[in-house]
Protein backbone atom coordinates (compact mmCIF):
# COMPACT_ATOMS: atom_id res chain seq x y z
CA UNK A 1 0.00 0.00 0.00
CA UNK A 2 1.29 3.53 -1.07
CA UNK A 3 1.82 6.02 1.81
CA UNK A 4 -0.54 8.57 1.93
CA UNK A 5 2.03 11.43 1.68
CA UNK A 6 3.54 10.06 -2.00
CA UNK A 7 -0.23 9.76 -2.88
CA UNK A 8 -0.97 13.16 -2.19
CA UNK A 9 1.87 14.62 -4.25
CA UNK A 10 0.20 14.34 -7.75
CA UNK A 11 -2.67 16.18 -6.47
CA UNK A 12 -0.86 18.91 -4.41
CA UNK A 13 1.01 19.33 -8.04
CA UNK A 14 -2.15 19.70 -9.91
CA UNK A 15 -3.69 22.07 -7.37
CA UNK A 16 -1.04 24.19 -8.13
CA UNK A 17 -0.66 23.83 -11.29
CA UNK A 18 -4.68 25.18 -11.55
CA UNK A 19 -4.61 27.58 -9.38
CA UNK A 20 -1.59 29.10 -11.06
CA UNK A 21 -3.83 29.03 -14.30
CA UNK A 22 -6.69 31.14 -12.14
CA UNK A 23 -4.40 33.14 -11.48
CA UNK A 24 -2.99 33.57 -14.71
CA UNK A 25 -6.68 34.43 -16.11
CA UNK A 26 -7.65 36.52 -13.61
CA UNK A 27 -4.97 39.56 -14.59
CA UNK A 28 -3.83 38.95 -18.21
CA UNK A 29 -4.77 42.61 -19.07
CA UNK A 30 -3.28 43.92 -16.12
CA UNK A 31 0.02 41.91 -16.52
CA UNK A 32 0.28 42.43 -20.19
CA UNK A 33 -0.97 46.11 -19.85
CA UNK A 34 2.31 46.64 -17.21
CA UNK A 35 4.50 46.16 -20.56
CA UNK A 36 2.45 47.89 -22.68
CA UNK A 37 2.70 48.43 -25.40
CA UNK A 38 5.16 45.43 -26.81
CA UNK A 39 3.83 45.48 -30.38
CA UNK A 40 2.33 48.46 -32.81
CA UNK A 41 -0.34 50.25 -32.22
CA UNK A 42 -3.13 50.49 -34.90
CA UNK A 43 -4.60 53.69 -35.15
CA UNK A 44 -7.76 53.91 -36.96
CA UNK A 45 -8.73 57.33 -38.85
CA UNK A 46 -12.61 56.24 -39.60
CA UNK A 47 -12.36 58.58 -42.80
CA UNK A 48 -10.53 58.13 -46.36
CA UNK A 49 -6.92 59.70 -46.49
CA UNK A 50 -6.13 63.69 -47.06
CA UNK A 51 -9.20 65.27 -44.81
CA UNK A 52 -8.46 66.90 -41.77
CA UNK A 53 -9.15 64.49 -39.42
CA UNK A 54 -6.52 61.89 -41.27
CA UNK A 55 -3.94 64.82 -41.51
CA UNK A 56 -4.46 64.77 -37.69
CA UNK A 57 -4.06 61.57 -37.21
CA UNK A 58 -0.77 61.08 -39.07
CA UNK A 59 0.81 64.08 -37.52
CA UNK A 60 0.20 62.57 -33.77
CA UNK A 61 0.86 58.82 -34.59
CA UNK A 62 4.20 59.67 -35.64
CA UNK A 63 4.95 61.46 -32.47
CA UNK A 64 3.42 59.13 -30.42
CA UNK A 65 5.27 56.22 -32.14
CA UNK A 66 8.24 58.22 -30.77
CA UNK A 67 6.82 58.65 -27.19
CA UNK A 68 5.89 54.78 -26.83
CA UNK A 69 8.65 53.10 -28.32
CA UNK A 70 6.50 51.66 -30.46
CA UNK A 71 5.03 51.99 -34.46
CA UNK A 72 1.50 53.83 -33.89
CA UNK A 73 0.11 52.62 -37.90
CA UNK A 74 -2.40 54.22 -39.27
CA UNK A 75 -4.98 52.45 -40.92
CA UNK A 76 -8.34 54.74 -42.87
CA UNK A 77 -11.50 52.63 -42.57
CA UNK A 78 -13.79 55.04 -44.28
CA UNK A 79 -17.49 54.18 -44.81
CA UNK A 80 -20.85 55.84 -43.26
CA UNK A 81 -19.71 58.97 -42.00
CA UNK A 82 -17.02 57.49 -40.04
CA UNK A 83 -19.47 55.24 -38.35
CA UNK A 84 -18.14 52.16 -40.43
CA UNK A 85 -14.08 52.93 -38.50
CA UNK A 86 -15.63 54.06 -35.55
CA UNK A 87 -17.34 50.32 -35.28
CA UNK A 88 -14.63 48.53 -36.19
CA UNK A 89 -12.70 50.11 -33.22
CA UNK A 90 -15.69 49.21 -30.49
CA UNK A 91 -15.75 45.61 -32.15
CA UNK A 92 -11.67 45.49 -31.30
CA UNK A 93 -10.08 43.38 -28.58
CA UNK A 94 -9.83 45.86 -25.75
CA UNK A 95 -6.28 45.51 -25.24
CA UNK A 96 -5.36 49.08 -26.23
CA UNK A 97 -3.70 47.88 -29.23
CA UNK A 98 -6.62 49.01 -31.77
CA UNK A 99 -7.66 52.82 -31.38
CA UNK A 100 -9.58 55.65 -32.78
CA UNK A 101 -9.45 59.11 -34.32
CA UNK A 102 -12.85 60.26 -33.56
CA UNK A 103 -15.08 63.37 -34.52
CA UNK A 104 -17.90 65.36 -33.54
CA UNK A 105 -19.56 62.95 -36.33
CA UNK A 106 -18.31 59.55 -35.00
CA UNK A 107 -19.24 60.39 -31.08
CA UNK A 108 -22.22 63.02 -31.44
CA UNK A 109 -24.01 62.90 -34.81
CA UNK A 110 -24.15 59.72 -36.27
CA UNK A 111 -25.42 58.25 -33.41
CA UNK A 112 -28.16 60.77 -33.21
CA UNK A 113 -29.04 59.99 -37.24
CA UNK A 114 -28.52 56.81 -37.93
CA UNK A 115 -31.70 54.34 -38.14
CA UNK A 116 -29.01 51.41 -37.09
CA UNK A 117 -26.67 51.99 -33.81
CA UNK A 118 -23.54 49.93 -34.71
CA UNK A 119 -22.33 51.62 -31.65
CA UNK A 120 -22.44 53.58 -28.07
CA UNK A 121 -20.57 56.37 -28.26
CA UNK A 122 -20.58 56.48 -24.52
CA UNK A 123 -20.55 52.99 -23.41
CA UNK A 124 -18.91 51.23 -26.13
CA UNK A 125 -15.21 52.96 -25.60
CA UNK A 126 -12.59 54.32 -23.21
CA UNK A 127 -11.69 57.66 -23.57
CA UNK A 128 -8.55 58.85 -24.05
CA UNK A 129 -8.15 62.43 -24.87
CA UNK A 130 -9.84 65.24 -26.79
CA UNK A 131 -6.60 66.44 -28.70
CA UNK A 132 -7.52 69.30 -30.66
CA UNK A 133 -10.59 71.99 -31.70
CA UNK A 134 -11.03 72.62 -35.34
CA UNK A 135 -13.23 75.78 -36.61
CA UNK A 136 -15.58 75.67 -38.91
CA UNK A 137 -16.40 78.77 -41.29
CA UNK A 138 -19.08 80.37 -42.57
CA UNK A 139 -18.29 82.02 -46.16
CA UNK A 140 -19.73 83.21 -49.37
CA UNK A 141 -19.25 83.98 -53.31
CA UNK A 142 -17.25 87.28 -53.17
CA UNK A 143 -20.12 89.15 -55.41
CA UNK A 144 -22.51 88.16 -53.13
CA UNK A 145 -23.37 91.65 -51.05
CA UNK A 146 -23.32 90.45 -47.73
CA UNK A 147 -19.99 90.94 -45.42
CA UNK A 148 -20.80 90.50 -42.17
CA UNK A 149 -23.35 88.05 -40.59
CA UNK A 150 -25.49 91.01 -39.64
CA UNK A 151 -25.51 91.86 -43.54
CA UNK A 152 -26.53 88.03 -44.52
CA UNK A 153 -29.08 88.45 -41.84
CA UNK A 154 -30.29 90.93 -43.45
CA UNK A 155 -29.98 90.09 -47.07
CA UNK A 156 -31.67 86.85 -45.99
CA UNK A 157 -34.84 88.30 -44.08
CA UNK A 158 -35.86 90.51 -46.93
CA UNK A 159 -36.40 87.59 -48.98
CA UNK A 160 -39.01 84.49 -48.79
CA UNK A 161 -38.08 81.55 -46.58
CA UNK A 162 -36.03 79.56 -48.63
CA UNK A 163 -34.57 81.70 -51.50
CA UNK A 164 -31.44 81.68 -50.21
CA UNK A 165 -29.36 78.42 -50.67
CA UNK A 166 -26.27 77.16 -48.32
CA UNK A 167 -23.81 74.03 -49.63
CA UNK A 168 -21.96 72.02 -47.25
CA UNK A 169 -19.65 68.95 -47.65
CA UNK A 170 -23.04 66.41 -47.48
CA UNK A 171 -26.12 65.59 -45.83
CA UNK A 172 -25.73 65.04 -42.17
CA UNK A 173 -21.98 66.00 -42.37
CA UNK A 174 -21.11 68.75 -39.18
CA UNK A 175 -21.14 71.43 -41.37
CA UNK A 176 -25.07 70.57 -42.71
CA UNK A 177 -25.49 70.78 -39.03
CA UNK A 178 -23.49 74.06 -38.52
CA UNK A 179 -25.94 75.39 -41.09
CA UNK A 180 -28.96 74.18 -39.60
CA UNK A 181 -27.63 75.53 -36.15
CA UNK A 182 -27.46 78.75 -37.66
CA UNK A 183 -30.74 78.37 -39.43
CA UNK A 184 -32.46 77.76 -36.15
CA UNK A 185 -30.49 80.47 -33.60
CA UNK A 186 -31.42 83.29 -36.25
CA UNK A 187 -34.89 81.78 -36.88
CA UNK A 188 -34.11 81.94 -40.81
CA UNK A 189 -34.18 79.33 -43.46
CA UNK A 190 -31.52 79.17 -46.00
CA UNK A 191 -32.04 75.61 -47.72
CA UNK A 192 -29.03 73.33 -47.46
CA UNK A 193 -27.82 72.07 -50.52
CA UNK A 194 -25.40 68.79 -49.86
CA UNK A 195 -22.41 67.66 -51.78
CA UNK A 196 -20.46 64.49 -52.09
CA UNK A 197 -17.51 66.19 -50.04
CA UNK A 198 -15.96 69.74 -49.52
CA UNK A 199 -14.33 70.14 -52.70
CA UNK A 200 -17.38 70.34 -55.10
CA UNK A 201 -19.32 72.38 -52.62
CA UNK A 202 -16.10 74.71 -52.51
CA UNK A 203 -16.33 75.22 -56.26
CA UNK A 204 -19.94 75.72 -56.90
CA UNK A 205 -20.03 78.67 -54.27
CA UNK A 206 -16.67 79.89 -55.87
CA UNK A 207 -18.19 79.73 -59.45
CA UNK A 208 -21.49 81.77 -58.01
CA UNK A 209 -24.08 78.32 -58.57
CA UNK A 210 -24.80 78.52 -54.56
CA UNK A 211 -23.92 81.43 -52.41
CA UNK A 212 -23.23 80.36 -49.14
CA UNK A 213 -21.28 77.70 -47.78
CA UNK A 214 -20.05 76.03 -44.25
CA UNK A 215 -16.85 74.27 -44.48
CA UNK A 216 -13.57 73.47 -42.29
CA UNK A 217 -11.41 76.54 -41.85
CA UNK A 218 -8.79 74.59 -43.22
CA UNK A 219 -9.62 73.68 -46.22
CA UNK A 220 -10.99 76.90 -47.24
CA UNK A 221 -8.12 78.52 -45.56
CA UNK A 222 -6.32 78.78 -49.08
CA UNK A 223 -10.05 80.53 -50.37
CA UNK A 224 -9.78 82.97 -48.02
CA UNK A 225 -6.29 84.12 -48.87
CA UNK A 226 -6.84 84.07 -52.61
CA UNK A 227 -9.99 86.03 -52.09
CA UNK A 228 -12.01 83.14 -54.03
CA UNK A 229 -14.30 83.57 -51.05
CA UNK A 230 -14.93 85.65 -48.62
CA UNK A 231 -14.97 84.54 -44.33
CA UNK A 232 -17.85 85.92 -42.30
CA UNK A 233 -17.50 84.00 -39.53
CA UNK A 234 -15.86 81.15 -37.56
CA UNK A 235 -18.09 79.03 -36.08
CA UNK A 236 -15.78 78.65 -32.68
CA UNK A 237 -16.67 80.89 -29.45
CA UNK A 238 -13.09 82.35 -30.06
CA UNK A 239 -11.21 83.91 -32.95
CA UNK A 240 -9.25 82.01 -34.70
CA UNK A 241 -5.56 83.05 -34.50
CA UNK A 242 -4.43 81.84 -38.23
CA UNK A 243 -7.26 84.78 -39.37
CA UNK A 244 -7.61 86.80 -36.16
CA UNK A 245 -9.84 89.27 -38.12
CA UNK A 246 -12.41 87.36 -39.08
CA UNK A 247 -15.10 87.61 -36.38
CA UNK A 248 -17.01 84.61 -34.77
CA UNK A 249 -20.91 84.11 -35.76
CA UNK A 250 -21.24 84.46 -31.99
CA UNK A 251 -20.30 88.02 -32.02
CA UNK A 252 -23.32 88.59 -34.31
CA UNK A 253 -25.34 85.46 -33.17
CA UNK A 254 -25.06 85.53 -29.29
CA UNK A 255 -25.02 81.57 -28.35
CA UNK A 256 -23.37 80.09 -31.62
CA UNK A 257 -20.93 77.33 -31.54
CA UNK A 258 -19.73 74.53 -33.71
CA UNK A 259 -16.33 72.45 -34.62
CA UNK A 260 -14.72 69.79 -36.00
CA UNK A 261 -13.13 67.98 -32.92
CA UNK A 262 -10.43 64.81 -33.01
CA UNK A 263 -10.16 62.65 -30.03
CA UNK A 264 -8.87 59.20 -29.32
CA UNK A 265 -10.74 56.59 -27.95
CA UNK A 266 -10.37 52.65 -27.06
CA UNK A 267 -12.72 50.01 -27.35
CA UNK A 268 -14.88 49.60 -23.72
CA UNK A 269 -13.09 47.12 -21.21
CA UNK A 270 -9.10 48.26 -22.51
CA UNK A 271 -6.75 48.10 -19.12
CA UNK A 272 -6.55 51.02 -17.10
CA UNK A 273 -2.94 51.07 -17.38
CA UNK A 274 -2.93 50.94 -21.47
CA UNK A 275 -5.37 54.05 -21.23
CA UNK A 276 -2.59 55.93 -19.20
CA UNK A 277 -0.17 55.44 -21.36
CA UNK A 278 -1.67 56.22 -24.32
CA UNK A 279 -3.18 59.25 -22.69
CA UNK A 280 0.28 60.51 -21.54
CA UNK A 281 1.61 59.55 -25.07
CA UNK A 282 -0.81 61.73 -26.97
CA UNK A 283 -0.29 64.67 -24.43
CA UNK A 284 3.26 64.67 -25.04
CA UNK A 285 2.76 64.32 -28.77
CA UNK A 286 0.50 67.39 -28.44
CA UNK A 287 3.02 69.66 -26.60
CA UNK A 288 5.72 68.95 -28.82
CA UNK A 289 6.87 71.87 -30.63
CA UNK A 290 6.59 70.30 -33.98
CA UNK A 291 3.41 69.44 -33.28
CA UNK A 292 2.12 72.76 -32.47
CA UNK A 293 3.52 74.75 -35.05
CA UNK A 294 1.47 72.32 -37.74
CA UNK A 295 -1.66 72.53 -35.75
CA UNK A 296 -1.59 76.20 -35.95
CA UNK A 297 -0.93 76.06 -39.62
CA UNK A 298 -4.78 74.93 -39.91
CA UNK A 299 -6.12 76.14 -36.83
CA UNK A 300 -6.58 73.44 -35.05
CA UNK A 301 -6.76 74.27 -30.98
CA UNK A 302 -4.57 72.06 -28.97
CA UNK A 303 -6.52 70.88 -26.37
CA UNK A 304 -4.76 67.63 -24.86
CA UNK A 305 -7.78 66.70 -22.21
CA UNK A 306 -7.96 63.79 -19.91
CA UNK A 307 -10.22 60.74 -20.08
CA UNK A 308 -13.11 61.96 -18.05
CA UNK A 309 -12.70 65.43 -20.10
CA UNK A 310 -13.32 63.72 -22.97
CA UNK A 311 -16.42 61.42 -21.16
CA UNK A 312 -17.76 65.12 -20.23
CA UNK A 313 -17.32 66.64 -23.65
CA UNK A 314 -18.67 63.60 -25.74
CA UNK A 315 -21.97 63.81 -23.65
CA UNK A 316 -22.02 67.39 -23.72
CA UNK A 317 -21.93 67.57 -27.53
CA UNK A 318 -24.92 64.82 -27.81
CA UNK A 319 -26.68 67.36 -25.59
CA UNK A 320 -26.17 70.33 -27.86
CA UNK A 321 -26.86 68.35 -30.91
CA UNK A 322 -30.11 66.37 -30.26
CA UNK A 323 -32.47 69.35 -30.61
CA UNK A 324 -30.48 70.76 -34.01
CA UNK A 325 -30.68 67.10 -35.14
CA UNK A 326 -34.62 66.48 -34.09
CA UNK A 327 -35.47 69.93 -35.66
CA UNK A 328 -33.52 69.13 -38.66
CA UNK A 329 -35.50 66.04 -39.18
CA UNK A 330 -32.33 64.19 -40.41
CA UNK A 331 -31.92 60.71 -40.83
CA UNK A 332 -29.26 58.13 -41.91
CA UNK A 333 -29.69 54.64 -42.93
């Protein structure tokens, strides 16, 4: 007969040998997180290359490729109004390994238009960090008469509802919305007439076929300076400092406000400690000097926010944009 002590030795072996495994599953994240990140980074830019929000994105992956030790690779998923990237992100292992270049559109509009919720913006992710503020403008065809907002008021009120025309970059788009803000704060209505994207908006108000137009300081940055158009206002409570003397709407319009913002976010469930890194990554990406002097070439604010900023701000923005959106009547399949 064995003894009962060698007996017991297989299963005193195998008891530890399981509860090692428990162990082992109950702080993967956590352990892997500690050494994170040990691999690229994939950052998603829910939009097709060359727009602001993927000229963004490149600038700060490279820098924070620099600040993690690691390759932050971008990778455009465009589709839906971003909504196609921004689900492929929430849909990600939540490792911190997969993240995502959002916009007022990803986190605040689509989700307010769209018949089909791929996503929550505020459950389905982890904030990271608002990163930047990007004005929108409001501009017209040089030989129209108006050039002020108190002028297109003006211009606007003399005439039936509706005989005045604005263009933006497409239906639903932030700068439809900007328009329809401004529609209902003045208590006007200048029809919006969508395009498939800035650029053929752009030229129709240029070539006098529509007379008004919301786009992305940005890209009609080079409009302005050419005199191809002419600024009324930016959109953002604040000047902004590439064209300090163009006035805001607000100045005119007490109460308007709209931008373009870029953020990052992880998918919901990503380790604590992969969140803090990433956030202190992007921060230092966004006070490197580099980094600031190209913002400020498109007047992008640097805004560099924490996690719960960003929480705030995202729920904010679906509070602001709900009644434009319901009053609007637009809808998104």
């Amino acid at each position: 007969m064995k003894s009962p002590h060698f007996a017991r030795r297989p299963v005193l072996a195998l008891g530890l040998a399981f509860g090692a495994s428990l162990a082992a599953a109950s702080f993967p994240t956590s352990a892997r997180a500690q050494g994170f990140p040990d691999r690229p980074v994939t950052l998603v830019i829910p939009f097709a290359a060359g727009g602001s929000t993927d000229v963004v994105g490149r600038i700060v992956a490279q820098k924070m490729s620099e600040n993690l030790g690691q390759s932050v690779v971008v990778e455009n998923v465009a589709g839906a109004g971003g909504s196609v990237g921004a689900t492929r992100v929430a849909r990600a292992a939540a490792d911190g390994y997969t993240i995502l270049m959002a916009t007022v559109a990803t986190h605040a509009l689509n989700p307010l238009m769209l018949r089909q919720k791929p996503y929550d913006p505020q459950t389905d992710f982890e904030p990271i960090s608002l990163l930047v503020v990007v004005p929108n403008v409001l501009l017209v065809n040089p030989d129209f008469p108006p050039t002020t907002v108190n002028e297109l008021l003006e211009v606007v009120r003399a005439e039936e509802p509706g005989h005045y025309d604005f263009a933006s970059s497409g239906n639903g788009t932030p700068l439809h919305l900007s328009g329809a803000l401004f529609n209902s704060l003045a208590d006007v209505d200048i029809q919006h007439i969508p395009y498939q994207g800035s650029g053929p908006a752009l030229n129709d108000v240029i070539g006098g076929q529509v007379p008004i137009i919301f786009d992305n300081l940005p890209s009609a940055s080079a409009h302005i300076k050419a005199g191809t158009l002419r600024a009324l206002g930016v959109t953002t409570k604040t000047r902004a400092p590439s064209f300090p003397d163009i006035p805001t709407i607000d100045e005119s319009l007490p109460g308007y406000e709209t931008y373009t913002w870029n953020a990052l976010f992880a998918p919901r469930g990503t380790p604590p400690e992969a969140v803090e890194r990433l956030h202190a990554a992007a921060v230092a990406a966004m006070k490197d000097p580099v980094v600031i002097a190209r913002m400020a070439e498109f007047s992008a604010e640097i805004v560099a926010g924490t996690p719960d900023e960003l929480r705030a701000h995202v729920a904010a923005e679906t509070a602001k944009w709900t009644p434009v959106v319901e009053e609007a009547g637009v809808k998104l399949d």
